[in-house]
Protein backbone atom coordinates (compact mmCIF):
# COMPACT_ATOMS: atom_id res chain seq x y z
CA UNK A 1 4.98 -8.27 4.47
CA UNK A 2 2.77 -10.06 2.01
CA UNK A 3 2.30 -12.57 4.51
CA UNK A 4 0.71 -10.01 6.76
CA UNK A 5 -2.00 -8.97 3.72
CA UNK A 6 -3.14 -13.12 3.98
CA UNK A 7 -3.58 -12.81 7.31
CA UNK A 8 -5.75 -9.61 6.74
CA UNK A 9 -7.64 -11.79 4.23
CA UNK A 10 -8.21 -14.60 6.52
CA UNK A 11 -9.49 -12.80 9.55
CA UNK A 12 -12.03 -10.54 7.08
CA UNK A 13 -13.38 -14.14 5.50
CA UNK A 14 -13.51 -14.96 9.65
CA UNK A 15 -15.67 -11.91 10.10
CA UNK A 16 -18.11 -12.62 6.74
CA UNK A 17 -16.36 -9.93 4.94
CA UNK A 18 -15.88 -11.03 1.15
CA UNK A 19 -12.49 -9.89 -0.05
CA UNK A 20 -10.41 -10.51 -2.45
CA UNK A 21 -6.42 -10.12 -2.60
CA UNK A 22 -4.18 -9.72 -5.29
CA UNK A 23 -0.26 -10.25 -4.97
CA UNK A 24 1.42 -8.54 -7.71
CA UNK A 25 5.04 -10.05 -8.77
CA UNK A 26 7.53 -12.63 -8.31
CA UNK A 27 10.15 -13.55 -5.83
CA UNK A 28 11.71 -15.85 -3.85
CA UNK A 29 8.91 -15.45 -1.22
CA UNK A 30 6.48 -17.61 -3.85
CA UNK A 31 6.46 -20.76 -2.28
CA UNK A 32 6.58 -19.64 1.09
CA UNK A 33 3.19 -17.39 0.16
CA UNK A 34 1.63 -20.23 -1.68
CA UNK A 35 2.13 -22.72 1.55
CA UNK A 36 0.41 -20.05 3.31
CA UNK A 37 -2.92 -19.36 1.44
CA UNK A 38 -3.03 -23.03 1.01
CA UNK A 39 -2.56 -23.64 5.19
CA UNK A 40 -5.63 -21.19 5.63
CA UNK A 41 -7.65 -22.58 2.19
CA UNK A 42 -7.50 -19.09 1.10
CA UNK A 43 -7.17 -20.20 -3.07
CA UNK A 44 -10.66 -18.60 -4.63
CA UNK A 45 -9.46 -15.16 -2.33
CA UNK A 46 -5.94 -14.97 -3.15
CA UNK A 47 -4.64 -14.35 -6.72
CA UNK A 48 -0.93 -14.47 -7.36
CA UNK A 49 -0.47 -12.22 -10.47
CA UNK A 50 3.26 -12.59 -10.73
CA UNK A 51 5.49 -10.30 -12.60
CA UNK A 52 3.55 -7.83 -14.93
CA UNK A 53 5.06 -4.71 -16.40
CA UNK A 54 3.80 -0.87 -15.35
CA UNK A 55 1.31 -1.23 -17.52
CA UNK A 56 -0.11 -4.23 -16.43
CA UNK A 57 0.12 -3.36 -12.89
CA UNK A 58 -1.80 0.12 -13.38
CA UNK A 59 -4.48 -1.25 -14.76
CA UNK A 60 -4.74 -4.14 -11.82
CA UNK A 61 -4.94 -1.19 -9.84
CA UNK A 62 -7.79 0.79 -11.31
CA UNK A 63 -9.80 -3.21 -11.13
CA UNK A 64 -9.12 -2.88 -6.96
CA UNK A 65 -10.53 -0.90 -4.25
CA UNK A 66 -7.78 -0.85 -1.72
CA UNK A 67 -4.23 -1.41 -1.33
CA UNK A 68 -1.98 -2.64 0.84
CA UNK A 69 1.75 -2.66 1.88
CA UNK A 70 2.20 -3.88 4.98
CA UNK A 71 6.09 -4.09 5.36
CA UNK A 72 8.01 -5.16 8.13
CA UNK A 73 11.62 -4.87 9.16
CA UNK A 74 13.89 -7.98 7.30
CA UNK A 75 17.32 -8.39 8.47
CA UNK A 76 19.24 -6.38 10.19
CA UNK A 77 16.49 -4.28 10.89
CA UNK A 78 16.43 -2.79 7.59
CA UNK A 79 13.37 -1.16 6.69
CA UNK A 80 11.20 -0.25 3.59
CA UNK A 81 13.11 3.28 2.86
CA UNK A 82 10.00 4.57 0.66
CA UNK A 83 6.81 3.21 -0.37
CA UNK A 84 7.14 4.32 -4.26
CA UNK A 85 4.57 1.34 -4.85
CA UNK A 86 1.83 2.95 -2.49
CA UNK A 87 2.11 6.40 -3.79
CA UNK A 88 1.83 4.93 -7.49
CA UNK A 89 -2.08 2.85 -5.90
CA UNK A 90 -2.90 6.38 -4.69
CA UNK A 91 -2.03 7.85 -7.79
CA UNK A 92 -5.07 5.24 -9.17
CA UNK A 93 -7.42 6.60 -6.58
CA UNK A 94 -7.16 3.51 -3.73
CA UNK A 95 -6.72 4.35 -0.42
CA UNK A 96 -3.52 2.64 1.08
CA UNK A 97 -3.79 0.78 4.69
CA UNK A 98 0.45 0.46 5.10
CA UNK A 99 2.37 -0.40 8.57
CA UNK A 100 4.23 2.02 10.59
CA UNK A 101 7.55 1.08 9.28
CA UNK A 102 10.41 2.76 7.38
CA UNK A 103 9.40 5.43 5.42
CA UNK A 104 6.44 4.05 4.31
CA UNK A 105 4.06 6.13 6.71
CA UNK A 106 5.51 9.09 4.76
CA UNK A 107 3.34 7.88 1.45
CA UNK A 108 0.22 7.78 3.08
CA UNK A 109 -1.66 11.33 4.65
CA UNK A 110 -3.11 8.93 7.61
CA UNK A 111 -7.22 9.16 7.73
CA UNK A 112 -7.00 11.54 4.63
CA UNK A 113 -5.53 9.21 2.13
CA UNK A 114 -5.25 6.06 3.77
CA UNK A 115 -4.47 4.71 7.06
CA UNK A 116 -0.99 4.00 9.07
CA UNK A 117 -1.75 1.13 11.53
CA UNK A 118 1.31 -0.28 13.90
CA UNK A 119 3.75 -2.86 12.31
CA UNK A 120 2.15 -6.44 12.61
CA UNK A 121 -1.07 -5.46 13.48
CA UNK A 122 -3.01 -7.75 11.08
CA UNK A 123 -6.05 -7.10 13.03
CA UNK A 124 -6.02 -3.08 12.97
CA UNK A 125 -5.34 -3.56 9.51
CA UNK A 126 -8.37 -5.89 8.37
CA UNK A 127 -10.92 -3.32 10.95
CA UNK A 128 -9.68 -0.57 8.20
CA UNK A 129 -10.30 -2.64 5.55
CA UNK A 130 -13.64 -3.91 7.20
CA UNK A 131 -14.62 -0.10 7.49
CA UNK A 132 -13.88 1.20 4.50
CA UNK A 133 -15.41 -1.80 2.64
CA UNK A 134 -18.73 -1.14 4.67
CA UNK A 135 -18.35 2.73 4.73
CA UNK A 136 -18.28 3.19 0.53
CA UNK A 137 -18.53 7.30 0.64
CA UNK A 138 -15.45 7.34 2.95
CA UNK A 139 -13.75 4.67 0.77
CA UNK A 140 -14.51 7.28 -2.29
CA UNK A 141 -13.82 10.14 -0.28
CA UNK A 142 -10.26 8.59 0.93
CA UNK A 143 -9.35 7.15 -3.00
CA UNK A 144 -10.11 10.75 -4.24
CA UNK A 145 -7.75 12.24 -1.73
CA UNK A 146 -5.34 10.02 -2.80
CA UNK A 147 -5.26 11.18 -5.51
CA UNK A 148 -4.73 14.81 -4.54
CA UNK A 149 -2.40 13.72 -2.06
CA UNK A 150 0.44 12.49 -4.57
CA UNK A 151 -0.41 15.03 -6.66
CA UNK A 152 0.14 17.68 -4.37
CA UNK A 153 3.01 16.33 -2.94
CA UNK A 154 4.92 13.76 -5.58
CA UNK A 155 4.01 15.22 -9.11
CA UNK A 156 7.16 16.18 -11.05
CA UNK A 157 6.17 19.59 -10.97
CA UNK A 158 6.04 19.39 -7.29
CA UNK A 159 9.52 17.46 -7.23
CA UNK A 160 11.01 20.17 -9.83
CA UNK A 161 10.17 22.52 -6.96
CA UNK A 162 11.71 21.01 -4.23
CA UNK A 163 14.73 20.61 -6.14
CA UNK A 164 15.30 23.87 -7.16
CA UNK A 165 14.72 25.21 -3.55
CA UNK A 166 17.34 22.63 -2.63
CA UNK A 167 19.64 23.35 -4.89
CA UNK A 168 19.07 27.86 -4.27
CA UNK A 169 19.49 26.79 -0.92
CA UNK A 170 22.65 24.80 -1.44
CA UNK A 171 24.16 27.78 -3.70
CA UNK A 172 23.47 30.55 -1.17
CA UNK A 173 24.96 28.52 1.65
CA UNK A 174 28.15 28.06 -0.81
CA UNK A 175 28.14 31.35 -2.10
């Protein structure tokens, strides 16, 4: 779906909105990307990080405002199953704009945390950007829940919980 995120770009630029995009890691999608933000002259708003370790990549995080995963179905039909990526942006306090695809919409509390906009909607997508960009208490307000949000729901003490209900649940079915 990174294509989709250049698209966003290009229609904010379109609409005098100055953002920035950064693509984080490496794949045989490069060239195909590259052609793109090249077609659309997008090179001083699109930054191609490449492959950077956890480190690296949480601390691109904390330097952004937003994030995006915009996935789409690839062959098959198969789908994004989880959007571990997203939950780990909200975890650094940005807001995540994602498609309605796979389980994606599951990492994102939609207009508490971020917003779920319909697959290939580029244009939903860059009037959520647009807003928040112009609307900097919600785009505080939205990074802080966020936070909460994965906290509340993904934290390993939260996980440890679910598990152990599973599992209590599992043994008394059994037992």
């Amino acid at each position: 779906g990174h294509q989709y995120c250049i698209e966003v770009i290009y229609s904010l630029l379109r609409q005098g909105v100055k953002a920035k995009l950064t693509i984080i890691g490496e794949g045989e999608e490069k060239d195909h990307l590259e052609s793109i933000i090249n077609s659309y002259k997008l090179n001083k708003s699109i930054i191609l990080l490449g492959s950077k370790n956890s480190g690296e990549v949480r601390e691109a995080l904390w330097k952004h405002d937003i994030y995006l995963l915009l996935a789409v179905p690839v062959e098959n039909d198969r789908r994004e199953t989880q959007g571990l990526a997203t939950l780990e942006a909200q975890a650094c306090g940005l807001p995540a704009i994602v498609f309605n695809s796979g389980g994606v919409k599951y990492t994102v509390k939609d207009n508490v945390s971020g917003y779920v906009c319909e697959e290939y909607d580029v244009e939903a997508v860059a009037e959520k950007v647009k807003y928040l960009f112009e609307n900097r208490e919600k785009l505080t307000y939205m990074g802080e829940n966020a936070v909460k949000f994965v906290n509340n729901m993904y934290s390993q003490k939260k996980i440890d919980e679910k598990w152990k209900h599973l599992y209590n649940y599992i043994l008394k079915r059994e037992g």
